[in-house]
N, C-alpha and C. Protein backbone atom coordinates (compact mmCIF):
# COMPACT_ATOMS: atom_id res chain seq x y z
N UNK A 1 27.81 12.69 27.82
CA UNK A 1 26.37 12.84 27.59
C UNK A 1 25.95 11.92 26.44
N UNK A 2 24.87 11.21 26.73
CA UNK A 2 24.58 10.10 25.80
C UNK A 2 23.83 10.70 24.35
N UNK A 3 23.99 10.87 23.36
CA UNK A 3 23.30 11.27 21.67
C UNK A 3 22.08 11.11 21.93
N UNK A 4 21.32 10.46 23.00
CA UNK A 4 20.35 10.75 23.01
C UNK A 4 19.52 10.98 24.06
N UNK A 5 20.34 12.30 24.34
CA UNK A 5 20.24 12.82 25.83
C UNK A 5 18.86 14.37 25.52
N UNK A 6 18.38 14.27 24.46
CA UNK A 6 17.58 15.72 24.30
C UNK A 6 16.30 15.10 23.98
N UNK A 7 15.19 15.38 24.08
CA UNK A 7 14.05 14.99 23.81
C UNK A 7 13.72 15.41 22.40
N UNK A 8 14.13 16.11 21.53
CA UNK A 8 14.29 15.82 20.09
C UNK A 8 15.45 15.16 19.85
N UNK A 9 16.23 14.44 19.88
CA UNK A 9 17.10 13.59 19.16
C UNK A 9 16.34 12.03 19.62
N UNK A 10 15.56 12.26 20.68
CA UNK A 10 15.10 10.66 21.15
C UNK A 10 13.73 10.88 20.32
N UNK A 11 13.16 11.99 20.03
CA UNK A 11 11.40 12.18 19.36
C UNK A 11 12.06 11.35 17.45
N UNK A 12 13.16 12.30 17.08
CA UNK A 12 13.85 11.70 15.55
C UNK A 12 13.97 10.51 15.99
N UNK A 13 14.74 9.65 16.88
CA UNK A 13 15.24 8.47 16.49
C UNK A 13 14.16 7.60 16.69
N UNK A 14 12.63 8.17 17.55
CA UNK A 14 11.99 6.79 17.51
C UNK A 14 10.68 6.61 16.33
N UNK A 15 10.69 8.33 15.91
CA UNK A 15 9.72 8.56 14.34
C UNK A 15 10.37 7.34 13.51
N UNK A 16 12.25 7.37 12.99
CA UNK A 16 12.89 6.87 12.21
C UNK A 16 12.55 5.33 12.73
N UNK A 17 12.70 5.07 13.82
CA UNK A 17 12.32 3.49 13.90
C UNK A 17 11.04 3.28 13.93
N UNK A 18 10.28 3.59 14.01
CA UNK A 18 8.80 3.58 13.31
C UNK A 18 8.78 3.70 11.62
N UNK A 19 9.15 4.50 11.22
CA UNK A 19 9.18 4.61 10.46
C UNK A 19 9.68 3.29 9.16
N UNK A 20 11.22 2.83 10.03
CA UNK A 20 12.05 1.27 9.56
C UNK A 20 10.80 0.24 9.75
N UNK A 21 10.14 0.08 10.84
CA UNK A 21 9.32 -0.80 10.96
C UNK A 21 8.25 -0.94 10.23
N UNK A 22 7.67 0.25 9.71
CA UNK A 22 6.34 0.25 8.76
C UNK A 22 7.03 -0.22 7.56
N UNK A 23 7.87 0.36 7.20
CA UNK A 23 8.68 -0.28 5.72
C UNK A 23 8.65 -1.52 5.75
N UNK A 24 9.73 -2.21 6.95
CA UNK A 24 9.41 -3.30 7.15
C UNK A 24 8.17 -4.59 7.28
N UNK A 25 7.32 -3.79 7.58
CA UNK A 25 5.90 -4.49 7.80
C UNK A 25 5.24 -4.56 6.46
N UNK A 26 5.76 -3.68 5.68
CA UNK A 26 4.77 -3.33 4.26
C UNK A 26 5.20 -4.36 3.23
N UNK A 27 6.59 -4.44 3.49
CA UNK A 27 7.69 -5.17 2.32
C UNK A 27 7.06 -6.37 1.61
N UNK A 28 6.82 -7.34 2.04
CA UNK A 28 6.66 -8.43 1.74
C UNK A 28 5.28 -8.26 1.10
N UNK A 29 4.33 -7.50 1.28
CA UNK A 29 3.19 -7.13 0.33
C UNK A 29 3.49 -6.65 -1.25
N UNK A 30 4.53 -6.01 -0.70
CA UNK A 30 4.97 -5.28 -2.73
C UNK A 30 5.11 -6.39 -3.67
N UNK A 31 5.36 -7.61 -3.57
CA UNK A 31 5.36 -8.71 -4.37
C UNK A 31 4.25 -9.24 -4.39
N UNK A 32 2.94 -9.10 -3.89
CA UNK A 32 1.51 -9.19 -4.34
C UNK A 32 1.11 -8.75 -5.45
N UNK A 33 -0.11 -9.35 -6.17
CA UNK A 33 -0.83 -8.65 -7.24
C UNK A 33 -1.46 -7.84 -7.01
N UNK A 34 -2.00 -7.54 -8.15
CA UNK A 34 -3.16 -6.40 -8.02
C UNK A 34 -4.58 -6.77 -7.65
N UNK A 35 -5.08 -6.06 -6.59
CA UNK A 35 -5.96 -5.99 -6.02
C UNK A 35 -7.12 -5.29 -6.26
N UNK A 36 -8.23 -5.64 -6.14
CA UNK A 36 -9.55 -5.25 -5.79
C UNK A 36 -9.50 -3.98 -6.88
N UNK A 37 -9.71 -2.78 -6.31
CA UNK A 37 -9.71 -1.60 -6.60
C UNK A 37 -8.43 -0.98 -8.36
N UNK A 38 -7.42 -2.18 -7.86
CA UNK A 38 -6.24 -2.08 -8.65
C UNK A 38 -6.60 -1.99 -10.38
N UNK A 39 -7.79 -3.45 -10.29
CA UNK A 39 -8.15 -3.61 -11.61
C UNK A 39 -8.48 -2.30 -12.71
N UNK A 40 -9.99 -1.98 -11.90
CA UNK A 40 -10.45 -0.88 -13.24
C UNK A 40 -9.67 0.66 -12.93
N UNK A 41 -8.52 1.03 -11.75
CA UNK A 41 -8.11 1.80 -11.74
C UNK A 41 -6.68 1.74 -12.60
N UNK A 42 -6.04 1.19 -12.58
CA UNK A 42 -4.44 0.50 -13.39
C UNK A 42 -4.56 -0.38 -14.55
N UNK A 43 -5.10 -1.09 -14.16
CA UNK A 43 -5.15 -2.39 -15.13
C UNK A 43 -5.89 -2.71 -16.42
N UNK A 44 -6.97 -2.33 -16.14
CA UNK A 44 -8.22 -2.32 -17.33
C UNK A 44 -8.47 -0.84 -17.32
N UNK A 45 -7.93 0.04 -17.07
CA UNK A 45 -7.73 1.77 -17.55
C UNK A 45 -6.77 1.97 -18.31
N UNK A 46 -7.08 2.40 -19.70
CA UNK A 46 -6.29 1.99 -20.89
C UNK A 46 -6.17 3.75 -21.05
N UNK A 47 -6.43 4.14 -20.07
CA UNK A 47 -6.08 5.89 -19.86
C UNK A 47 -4.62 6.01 -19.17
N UNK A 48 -4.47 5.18 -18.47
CA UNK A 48 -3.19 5.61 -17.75
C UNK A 48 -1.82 4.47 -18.08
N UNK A 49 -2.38 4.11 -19.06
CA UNK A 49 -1.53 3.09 -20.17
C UNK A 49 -0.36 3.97 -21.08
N UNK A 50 0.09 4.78 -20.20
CA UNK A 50 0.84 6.02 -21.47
C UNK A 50 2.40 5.15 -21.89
N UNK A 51 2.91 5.01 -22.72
CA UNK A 51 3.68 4.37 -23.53
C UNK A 51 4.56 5.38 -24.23
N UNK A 52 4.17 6.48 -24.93
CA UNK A 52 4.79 7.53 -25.38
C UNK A 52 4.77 9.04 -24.88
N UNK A 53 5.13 9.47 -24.58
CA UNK A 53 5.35 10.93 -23.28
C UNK A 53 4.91 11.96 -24.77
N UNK A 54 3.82 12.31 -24.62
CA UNK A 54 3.34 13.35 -25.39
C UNK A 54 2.14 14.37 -24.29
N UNK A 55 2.03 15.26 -24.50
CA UNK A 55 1.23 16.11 -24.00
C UNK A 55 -0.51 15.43 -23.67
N UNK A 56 -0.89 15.36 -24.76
CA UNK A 56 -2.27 14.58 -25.14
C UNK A 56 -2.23 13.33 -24.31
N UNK A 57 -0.97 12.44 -24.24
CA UNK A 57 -1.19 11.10 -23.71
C UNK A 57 -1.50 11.50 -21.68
N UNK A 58 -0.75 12.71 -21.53
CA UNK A 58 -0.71 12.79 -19.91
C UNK A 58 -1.78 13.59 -19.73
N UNK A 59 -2.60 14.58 -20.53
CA UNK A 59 -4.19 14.91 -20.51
C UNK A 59 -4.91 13.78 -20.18
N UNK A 60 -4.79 12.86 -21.28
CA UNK A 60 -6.08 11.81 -21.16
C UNK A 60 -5.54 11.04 -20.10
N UNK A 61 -4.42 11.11 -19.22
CA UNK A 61 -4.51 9.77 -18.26
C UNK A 61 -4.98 10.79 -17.26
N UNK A 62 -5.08 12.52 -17.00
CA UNK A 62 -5.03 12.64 -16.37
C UNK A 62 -6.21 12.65 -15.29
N UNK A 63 -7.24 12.73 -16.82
CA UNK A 63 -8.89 13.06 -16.71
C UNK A 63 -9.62 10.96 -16.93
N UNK A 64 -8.46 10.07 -16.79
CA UNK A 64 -9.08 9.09 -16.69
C UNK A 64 -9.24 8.03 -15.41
N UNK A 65 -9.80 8.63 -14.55
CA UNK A 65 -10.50 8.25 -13.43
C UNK A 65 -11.73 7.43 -14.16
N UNK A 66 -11.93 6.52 -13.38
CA UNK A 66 -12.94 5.35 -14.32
C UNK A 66 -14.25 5.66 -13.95
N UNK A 67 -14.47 6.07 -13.05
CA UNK A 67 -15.95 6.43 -12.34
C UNK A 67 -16.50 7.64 -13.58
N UNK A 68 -15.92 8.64 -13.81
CA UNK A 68 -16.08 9.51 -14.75
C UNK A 68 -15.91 10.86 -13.92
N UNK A 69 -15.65 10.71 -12.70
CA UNK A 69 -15.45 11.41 -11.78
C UNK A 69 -14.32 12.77 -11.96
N UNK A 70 -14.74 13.64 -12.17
CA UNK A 70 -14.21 14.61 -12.46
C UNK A 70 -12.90 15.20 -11.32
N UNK A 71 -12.30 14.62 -10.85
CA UNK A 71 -11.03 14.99 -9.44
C UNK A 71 -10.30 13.18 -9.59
N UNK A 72 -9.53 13.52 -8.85
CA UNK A 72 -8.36 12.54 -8.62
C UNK A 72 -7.27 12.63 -9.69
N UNK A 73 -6.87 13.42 -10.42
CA UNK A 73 -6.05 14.13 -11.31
C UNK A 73 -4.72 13.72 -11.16
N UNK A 74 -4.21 14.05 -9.73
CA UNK A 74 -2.57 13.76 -9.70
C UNK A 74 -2.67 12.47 -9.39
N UNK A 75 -3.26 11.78 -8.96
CA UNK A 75 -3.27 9.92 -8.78
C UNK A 75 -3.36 9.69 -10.09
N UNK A 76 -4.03 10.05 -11.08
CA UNK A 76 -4.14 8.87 -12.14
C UNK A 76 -3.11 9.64 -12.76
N UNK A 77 -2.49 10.62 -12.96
CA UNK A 77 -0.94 11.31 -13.49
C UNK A 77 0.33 10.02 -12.62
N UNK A 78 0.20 10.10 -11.82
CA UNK A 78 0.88 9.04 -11.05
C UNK A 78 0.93 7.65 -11.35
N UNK A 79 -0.38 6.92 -11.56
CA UNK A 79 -0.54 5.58 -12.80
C UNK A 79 0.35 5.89 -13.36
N UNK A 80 -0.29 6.73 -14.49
CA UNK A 80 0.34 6.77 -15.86
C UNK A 80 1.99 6.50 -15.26
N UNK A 81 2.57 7.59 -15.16
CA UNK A 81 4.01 7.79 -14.59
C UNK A 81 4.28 6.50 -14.23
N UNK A 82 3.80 6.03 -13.09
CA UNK A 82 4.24 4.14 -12.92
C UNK A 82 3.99 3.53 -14.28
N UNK A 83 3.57 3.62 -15.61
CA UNK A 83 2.49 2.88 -16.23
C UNK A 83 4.33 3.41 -17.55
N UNK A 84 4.29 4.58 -17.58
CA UNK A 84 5.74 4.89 -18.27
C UNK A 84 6.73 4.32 -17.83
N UNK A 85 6.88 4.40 -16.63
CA UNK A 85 8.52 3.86 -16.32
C UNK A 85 8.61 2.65 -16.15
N UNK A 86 7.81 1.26 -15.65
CA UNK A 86 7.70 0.23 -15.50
C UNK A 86 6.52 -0.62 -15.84
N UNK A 87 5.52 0.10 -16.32
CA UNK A 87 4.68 -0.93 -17.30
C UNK A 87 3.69 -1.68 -16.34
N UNK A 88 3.13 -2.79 -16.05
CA UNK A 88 1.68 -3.05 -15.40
C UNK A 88 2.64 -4.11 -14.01
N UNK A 89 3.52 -4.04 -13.61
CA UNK A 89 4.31 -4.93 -12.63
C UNK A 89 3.68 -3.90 -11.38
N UNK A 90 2.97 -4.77 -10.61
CA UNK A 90 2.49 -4.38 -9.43
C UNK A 90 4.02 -4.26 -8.52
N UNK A 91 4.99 -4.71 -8.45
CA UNK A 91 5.98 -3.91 -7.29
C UNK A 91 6.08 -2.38 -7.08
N UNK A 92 6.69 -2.08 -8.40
CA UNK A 92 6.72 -0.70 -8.90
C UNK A 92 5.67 0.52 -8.05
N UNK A 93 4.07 -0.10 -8.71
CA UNK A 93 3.52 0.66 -8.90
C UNK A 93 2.81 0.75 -6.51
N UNK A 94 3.33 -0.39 -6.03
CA UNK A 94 3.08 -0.79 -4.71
C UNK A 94 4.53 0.11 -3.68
N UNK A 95 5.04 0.13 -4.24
CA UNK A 95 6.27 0.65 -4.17
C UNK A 95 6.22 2.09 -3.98
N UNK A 96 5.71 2.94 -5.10
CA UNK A 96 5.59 4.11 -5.20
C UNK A 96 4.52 4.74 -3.97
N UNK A 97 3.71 3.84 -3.68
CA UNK A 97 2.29 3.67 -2.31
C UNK A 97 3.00 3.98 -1.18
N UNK A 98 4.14 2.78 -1.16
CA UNK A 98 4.52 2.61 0.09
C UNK A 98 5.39 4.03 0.43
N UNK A 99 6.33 4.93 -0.65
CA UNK A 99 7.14 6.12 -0.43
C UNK A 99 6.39 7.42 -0.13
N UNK A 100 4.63 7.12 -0.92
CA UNK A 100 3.93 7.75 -0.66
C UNK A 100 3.68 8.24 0.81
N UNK A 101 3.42 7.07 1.32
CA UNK A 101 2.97 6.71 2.61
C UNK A 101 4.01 7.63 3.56
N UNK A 102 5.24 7.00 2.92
CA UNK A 102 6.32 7.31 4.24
C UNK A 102 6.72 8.84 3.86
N UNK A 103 6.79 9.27 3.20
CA UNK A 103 6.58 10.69 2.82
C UNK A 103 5.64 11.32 3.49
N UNK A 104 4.41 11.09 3.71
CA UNK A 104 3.41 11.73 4.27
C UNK A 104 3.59 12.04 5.33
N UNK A 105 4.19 10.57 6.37
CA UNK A 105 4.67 10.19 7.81
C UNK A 105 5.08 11.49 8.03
N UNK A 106 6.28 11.14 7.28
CA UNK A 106 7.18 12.93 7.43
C UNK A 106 7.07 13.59 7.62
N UNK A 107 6.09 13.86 6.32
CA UNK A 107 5.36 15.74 6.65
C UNK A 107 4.68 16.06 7.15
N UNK A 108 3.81 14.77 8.09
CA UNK A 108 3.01 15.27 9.22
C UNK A 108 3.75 15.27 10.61
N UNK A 109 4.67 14.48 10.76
CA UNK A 109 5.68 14.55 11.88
C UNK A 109 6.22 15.98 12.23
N UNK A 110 6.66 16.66 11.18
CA UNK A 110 7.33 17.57 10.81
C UNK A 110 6.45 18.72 11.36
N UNK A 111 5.31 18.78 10.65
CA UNK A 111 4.15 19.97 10.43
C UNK A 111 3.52 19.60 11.81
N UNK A 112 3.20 18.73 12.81
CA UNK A 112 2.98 18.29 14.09
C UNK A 112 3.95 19.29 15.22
N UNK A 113 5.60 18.49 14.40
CA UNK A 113 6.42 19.45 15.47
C UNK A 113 6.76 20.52 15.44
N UNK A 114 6.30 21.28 14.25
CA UNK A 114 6.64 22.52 13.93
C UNK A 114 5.54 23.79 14.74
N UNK A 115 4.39 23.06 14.50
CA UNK A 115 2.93 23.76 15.18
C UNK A 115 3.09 23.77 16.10
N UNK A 116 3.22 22.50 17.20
CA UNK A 116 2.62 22.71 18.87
C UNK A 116 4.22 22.08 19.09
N UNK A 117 4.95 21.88 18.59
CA UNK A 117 6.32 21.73 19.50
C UNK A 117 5.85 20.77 20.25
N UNK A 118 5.31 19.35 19.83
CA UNK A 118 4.96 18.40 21.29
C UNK A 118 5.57 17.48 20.52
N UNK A 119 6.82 16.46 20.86
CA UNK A 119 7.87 15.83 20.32
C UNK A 119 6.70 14.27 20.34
N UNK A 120 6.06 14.67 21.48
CA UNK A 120 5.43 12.80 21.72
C UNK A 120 3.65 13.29 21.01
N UNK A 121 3.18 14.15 20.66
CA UNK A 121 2.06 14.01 20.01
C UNK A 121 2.60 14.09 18.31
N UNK A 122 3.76 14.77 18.11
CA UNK A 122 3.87 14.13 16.37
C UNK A 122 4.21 12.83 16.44
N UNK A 123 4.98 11.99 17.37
CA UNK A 123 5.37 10.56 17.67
C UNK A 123 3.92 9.56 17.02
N UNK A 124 2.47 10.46 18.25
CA UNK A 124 1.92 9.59 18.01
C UNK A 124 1.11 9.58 16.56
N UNK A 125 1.13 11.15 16.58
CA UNK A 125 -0.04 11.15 15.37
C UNK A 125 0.53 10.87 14.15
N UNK A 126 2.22 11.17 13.50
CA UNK A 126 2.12 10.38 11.84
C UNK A 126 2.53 9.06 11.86
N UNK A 127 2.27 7.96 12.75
CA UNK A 127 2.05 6.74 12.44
C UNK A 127 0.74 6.09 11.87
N UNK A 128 -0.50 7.07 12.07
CA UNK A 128 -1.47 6.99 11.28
C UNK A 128 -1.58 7.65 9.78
N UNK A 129 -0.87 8.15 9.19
CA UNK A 129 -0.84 8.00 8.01
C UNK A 129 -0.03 7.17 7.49
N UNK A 130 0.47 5.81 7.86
CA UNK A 130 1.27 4.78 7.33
C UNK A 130 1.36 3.45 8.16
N UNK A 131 -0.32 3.38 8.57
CA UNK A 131 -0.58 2.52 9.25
C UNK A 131 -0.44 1.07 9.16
N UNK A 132 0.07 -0.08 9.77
CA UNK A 132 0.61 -1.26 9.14
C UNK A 132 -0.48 -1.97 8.33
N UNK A 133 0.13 -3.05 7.90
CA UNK A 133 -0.72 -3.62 6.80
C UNK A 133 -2.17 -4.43 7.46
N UNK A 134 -2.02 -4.47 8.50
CA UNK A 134 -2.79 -5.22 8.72
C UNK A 134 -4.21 -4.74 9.03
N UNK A 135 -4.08 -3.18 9.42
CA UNK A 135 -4.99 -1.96 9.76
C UNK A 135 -5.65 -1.78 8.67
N UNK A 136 -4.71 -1.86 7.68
CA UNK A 136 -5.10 -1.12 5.77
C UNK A 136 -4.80 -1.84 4.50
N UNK A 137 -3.65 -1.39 4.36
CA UNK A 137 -3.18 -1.65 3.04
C UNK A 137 -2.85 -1.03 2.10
N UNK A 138 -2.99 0.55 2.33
CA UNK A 138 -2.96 1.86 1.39
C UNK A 138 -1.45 1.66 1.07
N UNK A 139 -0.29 0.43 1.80
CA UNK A 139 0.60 0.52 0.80
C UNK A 139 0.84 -0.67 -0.24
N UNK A 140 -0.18 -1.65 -0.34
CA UNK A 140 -0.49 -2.89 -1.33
C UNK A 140 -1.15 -2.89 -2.01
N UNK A 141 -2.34 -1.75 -1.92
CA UNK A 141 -3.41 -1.82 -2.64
C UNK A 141 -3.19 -0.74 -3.56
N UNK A 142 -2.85 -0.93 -4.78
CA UNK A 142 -2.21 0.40 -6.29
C UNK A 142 -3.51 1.50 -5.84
N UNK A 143 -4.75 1.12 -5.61
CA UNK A 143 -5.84 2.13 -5.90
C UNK A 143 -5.56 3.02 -4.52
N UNK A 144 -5.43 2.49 -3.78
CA UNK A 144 -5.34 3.66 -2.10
C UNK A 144 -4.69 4.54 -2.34
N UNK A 145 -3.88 4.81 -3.25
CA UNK A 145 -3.25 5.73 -3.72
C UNK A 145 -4.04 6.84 -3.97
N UNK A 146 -5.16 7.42 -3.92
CA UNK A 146 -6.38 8.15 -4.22
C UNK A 146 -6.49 8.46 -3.23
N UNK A 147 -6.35 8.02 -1.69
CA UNK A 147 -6.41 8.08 -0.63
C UNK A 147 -5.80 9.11 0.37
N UNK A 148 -4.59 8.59 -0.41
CA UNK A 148 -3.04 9.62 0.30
C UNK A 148 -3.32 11.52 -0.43
């Protein structure tokens, strides 16, 4: 009997190659700059510039959304966090987008096949939350991160 003789071991193996392929498709973007949106959210936001891990420093990045916009809390906690561990290098912080992304894939694949048990409607539906680059960009662009 062939390993991929069950209609869940063939639903996993073709999420996972979807999945290789979006990675793949995204890759060569993570060595881009920062973009559009990137600027006054990362770059010129001297809120999510945290340098020393103190209480006060992860308050103020957390409430520094540039609009003045009172929500988006765990995204700009997330800056910061990219902004601590690796500093203003757009891979890093494009990087963290892209795991975002494929994380999501997951848990809607998952939460798809867990609900209605339909192996080919989670197939189709979490390829739209990690849609290729050419659709989006939510994994090149640091700010789409607000998005996810």
């Amino acid at each position: 009997m062939s390993p991929f003789a069950s209609p869940s071991t063939r639903a996993n193996a073709v999420f996972a190659a979807l999945t290789v392929l979006a990675i793949a498709l995204y890759w060569q973007g993570l060595y881009g700059q920062f973009v559009f949106d990137d600027l006054p959210f990362v770059v010129n936001n001297a809120g999510v510039h945290v340098a020393e891990s103190t209480l006060g420093n992860w308050i103020r990045a957390a409430g520094s959304f540039p609009a003045g916009h009172q929500g988006r809390w765990l995204t700009m906690l997330t800056f910061a966090a990219n902004y601590y561990f690796a500093g203003l290098d757009p891979f890093w912080l494009k990087l963290t987008n892209l795991a975002i992304h494929v994380c999501n894939g997951g848990l809607l694949y998952a939460l798809l096949r867990a609900l209605f048990a339909l192996r080919a409607t989670a197939i189709e539906r979490a390829p739209t939350s990690c849609p290729p680059p050419l659709c989006g960009g939510g994994g090149v662009i640091v700010a789409l991160r607000a998005t996810s």
